[in-house]
N, C-alpha and C. Protein backbone atom coordinates (compact mmCIF):
# COMPACT_ATOMS: atom_id res chain seq x y z
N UNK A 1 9.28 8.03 7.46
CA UNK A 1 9.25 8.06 6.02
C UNK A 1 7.92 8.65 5.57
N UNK A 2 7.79 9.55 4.56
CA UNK A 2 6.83 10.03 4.04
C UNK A 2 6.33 9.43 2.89
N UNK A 3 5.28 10.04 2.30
CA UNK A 3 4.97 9.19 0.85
C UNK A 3 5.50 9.52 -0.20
N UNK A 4 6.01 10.40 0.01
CA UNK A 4 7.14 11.07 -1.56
C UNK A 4 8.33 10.14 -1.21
N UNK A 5 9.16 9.87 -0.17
CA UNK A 5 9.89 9.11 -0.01
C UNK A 5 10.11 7.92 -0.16
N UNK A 6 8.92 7.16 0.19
CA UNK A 6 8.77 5.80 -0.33
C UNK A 6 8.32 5.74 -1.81
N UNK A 7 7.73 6.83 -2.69
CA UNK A 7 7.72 6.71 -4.01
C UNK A 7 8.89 7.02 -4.66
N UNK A 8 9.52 7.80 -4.07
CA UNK A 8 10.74 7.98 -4.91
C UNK A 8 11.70 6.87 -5.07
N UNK A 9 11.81 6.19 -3.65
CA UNK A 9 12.05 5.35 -3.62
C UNK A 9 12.24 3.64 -4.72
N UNK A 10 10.57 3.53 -4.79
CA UNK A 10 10.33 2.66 -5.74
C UNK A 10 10.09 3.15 -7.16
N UNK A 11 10.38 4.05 -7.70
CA UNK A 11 10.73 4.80 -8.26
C UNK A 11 12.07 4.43 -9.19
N UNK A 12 12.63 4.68 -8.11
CA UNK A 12 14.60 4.22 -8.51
C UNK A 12 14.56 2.57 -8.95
N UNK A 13 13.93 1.80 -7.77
CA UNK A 13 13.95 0.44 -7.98
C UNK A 13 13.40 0.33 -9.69
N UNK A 14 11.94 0.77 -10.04
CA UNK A 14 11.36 0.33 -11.27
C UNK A 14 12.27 1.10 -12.50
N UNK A 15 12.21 2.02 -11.98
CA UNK A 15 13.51 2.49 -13.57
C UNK A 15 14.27 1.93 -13.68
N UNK A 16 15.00 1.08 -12.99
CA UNK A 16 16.28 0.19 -13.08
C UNK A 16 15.57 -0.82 -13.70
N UNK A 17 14.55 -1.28 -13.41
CA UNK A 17 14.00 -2.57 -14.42
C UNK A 17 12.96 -2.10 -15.65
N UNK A 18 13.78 -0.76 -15.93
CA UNK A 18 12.43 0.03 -17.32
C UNK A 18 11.25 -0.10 -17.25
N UNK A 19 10.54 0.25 -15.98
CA UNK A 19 9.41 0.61 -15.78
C UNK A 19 9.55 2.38 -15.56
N UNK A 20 8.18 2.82 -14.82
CA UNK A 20 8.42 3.79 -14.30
C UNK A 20 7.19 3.98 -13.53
N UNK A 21 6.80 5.33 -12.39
CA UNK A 21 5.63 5.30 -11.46
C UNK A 21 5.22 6.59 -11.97
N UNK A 22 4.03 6.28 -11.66
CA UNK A 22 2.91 7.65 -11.53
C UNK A 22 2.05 7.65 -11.07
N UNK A 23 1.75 8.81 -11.14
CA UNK A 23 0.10 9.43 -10.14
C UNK A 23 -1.08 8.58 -11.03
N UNK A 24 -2.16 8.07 -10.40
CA UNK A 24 -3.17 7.92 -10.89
C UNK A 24 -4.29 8.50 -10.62
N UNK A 25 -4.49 9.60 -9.80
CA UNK A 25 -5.70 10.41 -10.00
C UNK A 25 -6.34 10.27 -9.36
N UNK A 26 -6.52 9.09 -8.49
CA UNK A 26 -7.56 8.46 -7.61
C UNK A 26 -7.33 9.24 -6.00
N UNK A 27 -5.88 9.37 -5.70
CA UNK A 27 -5.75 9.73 -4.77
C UNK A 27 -4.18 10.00 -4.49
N UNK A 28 -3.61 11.25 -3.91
CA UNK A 28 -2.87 11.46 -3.25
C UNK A 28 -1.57 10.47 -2.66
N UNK A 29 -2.36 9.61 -2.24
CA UNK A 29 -1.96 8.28 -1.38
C UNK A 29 -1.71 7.55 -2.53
N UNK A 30 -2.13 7.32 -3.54
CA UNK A 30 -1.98 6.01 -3.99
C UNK A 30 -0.98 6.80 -5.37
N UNK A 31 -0.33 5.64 -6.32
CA UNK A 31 0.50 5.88 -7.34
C UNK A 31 0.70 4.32 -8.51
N UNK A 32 0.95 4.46 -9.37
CA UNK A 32 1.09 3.31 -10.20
C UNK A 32 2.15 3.06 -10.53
N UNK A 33 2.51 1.60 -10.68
CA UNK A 33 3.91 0.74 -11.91
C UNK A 33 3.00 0.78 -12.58
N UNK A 34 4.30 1.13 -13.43
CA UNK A 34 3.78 0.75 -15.10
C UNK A 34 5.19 0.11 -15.85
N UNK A 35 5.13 -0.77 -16.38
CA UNK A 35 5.78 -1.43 -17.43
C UNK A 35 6.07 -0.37 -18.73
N UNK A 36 7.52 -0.79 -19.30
CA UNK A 36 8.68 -0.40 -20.24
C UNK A 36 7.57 0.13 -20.86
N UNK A 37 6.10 -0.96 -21.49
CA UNK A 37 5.58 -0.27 -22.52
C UNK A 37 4.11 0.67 -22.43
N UNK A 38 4.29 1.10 -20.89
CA UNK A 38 3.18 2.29 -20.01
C UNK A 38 2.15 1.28 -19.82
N UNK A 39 2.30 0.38 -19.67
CA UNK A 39 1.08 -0.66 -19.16
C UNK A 39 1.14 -1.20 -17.39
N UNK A 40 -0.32 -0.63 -16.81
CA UNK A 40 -0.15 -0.51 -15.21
C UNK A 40 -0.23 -1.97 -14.63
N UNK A 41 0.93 -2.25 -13.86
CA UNK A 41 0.85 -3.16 -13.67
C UNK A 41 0.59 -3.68 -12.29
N UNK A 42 0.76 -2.45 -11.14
CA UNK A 42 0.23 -2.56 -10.15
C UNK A 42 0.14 -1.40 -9.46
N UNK A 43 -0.84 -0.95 -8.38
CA UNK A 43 -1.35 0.24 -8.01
C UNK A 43 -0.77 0.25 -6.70
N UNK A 44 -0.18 0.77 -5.41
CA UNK A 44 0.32 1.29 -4.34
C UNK A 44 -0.41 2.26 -3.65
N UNK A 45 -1.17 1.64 -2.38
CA UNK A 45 -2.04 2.93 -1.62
C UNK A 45 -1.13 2.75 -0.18
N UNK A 46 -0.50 4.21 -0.41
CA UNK A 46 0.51 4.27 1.07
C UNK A 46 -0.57 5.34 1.94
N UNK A 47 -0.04 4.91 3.27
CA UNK A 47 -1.00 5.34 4.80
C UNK A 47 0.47 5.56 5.45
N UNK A 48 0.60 6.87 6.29
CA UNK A 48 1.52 7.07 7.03
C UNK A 48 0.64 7.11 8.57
N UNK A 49 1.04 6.29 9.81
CA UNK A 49 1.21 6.57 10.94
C UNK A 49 1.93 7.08 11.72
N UNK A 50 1.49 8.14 12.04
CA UNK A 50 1.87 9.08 13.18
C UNK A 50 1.96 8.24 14.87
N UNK A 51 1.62 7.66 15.08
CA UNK A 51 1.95 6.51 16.24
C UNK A 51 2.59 5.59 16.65
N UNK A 52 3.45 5.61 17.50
CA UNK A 52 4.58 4.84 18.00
C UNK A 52 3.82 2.70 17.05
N UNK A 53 2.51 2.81 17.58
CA UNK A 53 2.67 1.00 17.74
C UNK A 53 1.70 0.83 16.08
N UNK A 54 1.34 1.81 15.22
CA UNK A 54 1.13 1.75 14.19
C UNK A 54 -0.38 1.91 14.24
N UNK A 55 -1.29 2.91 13.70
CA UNK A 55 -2.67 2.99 13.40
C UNK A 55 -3.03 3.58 12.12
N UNK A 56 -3.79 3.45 11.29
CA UNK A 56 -3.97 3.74 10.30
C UNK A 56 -5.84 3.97 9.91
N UNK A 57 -6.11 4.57 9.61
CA UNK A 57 -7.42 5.17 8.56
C UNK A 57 -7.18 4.30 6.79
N UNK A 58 -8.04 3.32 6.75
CA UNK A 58 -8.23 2.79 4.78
C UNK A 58 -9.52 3.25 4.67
N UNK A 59 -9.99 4.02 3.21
CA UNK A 59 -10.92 4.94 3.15
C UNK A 59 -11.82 3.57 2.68
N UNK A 60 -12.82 2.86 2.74
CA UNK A 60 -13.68 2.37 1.90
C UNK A 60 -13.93 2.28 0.76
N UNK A 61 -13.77 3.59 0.22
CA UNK A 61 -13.78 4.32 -1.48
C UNK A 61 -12.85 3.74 -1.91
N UNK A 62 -11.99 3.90 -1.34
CA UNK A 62 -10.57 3.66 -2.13
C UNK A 62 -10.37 2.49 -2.55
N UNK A 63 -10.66 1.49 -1.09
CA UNK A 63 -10.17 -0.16 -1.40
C UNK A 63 -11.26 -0.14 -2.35
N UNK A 64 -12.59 -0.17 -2.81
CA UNK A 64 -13.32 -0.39 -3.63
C UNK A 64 -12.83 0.45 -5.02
N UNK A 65 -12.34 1.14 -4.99
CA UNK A 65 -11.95 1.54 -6.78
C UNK A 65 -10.80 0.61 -6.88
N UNK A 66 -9.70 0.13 -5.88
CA UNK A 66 -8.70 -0.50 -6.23
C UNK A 66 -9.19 -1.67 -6.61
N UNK A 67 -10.32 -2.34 -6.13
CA UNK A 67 -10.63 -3.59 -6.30
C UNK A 67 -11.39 -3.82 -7.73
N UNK A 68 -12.36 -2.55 -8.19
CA UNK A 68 -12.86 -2.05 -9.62
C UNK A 68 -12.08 -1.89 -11.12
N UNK A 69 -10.76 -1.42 -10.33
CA UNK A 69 -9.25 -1.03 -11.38
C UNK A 69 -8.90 -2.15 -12.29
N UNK A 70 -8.99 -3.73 -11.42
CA UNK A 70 -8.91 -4.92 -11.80
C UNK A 70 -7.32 -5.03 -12.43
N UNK A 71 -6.55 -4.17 -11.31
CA UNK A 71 -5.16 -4.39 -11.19
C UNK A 71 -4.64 -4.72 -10.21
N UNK A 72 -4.00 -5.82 -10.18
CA UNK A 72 -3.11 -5.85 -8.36
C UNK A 72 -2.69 -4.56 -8.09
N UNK A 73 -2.96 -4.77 -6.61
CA UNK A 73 -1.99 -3.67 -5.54
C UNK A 73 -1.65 -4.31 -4.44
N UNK A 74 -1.19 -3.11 -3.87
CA UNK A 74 -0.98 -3.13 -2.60
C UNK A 74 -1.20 -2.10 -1.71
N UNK A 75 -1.80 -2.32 -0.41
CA UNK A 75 -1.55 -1.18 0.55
C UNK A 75 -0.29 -1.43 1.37
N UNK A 76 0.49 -0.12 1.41
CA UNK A 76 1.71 -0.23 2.36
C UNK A 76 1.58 0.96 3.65
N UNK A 77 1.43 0.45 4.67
CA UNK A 77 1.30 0.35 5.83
C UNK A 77 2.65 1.44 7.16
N UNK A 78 2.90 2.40 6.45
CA UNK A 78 4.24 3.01 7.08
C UNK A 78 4.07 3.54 8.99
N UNK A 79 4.81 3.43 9.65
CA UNK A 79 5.04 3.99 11.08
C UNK A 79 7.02 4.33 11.12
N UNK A 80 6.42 4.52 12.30
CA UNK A 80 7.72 5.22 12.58
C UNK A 80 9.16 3.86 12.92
N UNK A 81 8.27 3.01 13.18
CA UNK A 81 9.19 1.65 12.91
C UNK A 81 9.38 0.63 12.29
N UNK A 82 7.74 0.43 11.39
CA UNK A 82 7.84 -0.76 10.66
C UNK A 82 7.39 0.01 9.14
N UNK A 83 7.46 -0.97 7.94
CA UNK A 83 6.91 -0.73 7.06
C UNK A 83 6.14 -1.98 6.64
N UNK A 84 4.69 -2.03 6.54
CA UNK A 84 3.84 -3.04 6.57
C UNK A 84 3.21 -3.30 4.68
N UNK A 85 3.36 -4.42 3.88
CA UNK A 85 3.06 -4.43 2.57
C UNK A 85 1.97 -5.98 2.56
N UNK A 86 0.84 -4.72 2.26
CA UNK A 86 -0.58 -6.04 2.60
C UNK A 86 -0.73 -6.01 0.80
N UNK A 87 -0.73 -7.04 0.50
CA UNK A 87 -0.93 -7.38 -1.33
C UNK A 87 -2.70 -7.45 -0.82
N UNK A 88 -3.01 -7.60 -2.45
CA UNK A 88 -4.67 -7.39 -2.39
C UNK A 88 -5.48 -8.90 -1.50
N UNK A 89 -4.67 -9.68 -2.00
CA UNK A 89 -5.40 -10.49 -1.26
C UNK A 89 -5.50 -10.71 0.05
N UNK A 90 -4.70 -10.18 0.63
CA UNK A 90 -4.63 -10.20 2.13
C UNK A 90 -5.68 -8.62 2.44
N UNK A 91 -5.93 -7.87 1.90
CA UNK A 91 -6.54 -6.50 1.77
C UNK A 91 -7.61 -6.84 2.21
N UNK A 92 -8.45 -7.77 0.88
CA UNK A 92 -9.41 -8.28 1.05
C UNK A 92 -10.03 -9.18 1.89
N UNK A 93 -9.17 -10.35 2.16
CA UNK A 93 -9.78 -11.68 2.83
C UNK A 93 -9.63 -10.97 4.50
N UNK A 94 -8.18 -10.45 4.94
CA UNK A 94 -8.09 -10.17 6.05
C UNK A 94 -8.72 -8.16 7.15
N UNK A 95 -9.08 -7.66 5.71
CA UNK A 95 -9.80 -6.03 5.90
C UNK A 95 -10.88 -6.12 5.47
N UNK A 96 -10.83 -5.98 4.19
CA UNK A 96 -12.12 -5.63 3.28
C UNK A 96 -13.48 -6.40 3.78
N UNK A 97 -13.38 -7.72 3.92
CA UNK A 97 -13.96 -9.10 4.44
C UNK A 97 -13.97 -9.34 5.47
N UNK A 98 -13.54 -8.49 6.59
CA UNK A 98 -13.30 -9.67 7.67
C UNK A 98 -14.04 -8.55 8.86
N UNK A 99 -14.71 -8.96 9.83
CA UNK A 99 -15.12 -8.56 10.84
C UNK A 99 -14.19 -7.75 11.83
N UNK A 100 -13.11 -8.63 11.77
CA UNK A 100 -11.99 -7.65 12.51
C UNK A 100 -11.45 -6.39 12.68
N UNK A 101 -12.14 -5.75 11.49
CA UNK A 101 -11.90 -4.56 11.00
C UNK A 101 -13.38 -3.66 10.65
N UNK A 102 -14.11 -3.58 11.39
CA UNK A 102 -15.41 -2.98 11.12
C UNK A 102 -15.27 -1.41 10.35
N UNK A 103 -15.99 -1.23 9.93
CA UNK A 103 -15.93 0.13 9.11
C UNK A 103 -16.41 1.48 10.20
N UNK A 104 -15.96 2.20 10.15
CA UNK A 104 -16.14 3.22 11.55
C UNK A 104 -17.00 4.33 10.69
N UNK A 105 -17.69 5.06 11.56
CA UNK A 105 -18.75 5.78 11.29
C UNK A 105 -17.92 6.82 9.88
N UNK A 106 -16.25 6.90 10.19
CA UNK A 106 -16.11 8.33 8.81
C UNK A 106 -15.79 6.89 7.68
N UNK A 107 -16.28 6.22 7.54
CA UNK A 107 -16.22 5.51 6.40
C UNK A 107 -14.61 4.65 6.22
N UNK A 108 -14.01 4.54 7.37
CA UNK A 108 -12.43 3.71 6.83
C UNK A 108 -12.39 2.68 7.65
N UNK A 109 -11.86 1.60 7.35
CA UNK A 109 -11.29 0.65 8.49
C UNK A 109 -10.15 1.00 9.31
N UNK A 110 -9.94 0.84 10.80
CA UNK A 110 -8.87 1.69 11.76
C UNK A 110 -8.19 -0.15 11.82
N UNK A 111 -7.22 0.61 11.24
CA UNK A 111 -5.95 -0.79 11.28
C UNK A 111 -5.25 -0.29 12.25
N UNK A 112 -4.92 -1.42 13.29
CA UNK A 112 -3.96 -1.27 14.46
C UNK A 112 -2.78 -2.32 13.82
N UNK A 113 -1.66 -2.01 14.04
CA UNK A 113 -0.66 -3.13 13.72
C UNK A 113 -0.86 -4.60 14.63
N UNK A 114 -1.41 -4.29 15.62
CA UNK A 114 -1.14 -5.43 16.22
C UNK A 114 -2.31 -6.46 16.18
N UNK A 115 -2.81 -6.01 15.14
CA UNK A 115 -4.24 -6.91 14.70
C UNK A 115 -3.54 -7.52 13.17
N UNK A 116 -2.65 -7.00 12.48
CA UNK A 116 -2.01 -7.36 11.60
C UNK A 116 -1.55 -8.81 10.96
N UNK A 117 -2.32 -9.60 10.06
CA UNK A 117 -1.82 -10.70 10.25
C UNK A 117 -1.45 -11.03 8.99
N UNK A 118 -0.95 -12.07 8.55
CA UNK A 118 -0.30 -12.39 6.79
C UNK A 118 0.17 -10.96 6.13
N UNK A 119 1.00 -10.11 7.23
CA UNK A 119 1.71 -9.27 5.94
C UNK A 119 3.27 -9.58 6.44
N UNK A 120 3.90 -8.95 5.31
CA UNK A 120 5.65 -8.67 6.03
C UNK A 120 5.46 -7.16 6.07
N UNK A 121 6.55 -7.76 7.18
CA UNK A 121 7.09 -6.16 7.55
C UNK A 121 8.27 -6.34 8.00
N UNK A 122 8.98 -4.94 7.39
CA UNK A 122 10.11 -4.74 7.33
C UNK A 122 10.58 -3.53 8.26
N UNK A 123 11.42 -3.19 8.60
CA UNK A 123 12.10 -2.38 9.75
C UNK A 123 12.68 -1.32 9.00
N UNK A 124 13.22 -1.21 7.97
CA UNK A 124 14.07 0.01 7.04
C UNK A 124 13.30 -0.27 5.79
N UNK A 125 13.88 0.89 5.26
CA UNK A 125 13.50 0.76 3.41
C UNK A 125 14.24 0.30 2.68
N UNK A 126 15.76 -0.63 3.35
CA UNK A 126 16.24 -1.73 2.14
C UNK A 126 15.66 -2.89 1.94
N UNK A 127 14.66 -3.02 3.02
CA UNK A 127 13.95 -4.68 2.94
C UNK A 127 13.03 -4.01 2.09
N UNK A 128 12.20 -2.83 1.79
CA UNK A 128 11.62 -2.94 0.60
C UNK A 128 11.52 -3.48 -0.93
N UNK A 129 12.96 -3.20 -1.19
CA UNK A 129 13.45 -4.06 -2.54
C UNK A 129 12.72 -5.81 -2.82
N UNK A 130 13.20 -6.48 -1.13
CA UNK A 130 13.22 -7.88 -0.94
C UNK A 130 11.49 -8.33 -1.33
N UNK A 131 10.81 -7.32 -0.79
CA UNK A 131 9.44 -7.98 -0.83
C UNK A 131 8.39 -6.82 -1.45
N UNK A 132 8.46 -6.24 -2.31
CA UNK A 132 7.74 -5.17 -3.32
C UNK A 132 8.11 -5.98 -4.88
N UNK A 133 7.30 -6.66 -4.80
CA UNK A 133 7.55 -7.72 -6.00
C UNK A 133 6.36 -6.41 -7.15
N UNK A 134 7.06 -6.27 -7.83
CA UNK A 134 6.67 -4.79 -8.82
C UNK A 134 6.42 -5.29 -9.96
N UNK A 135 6.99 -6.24 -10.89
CA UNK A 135 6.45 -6.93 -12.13
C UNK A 135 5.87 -8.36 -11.92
């Protein structure tokens, strides 16, 4: 799954509940809900892995403007088998915060899945619906 795919995706889901998504400027990767009346209600920073057991690059910059925005998000976590949805607080207490995840010399934390702890993950993109709590 790519990142146009999984936005389009949630996309379909939020128009059905009169929202809608967009770009926010910050980055490529990332996109916004917004509520019926254009009010953001939560921000989405997707990472695609290219690796069978899941690895990922989170830029530093980024989690820090998301955390500045003073809007929930989420980072979602894609591979070729799972789809991983870390809400902010787990971002923070278990990445942002935590030793486990040291910051590497190009400035990102290298998430391995199997260091992964307090998120769900789902296997297809119909369990997305179940746990992308959007309003």
């Amino acid at each position: 799954m790519r990142i146009a795919e999984f936005k389009k995706l949630i996309n379909q889901i939020v128009i059905g509940i009169g929202g809608n998504v967009q770009s926010n400027g910050l980055s490529k990767n990332m996109f916004d809900i917004c509520d019926s009346n254009g009010n953001i209600v939560k921000t989405y920073y997707v990472k695609i892995s290219s690796s069978k057991v899941g690895f990922w690059g989170l830029t530093v910059n980024q989690i820090n403007k998301l955390n500045n925005n003073n809007v929930p998000f989420s980072v979602v976590l894609i591979s070729n088998d799972y789809i991983h949805i870390l809400n902010d607080n787990v971002v923070n207490k278990d990445i942002h915060n935590n030793s486990n995840f040291p910051v590497a010399k190009d400035n990102e934390y290298k998430i391995n899945a199997v260091k992964l702890k307090n998120t769900e993950s789902i296997k297809n993109v119909t369990g997305v619906i179940s746990i992308c709590k959007l309003f």
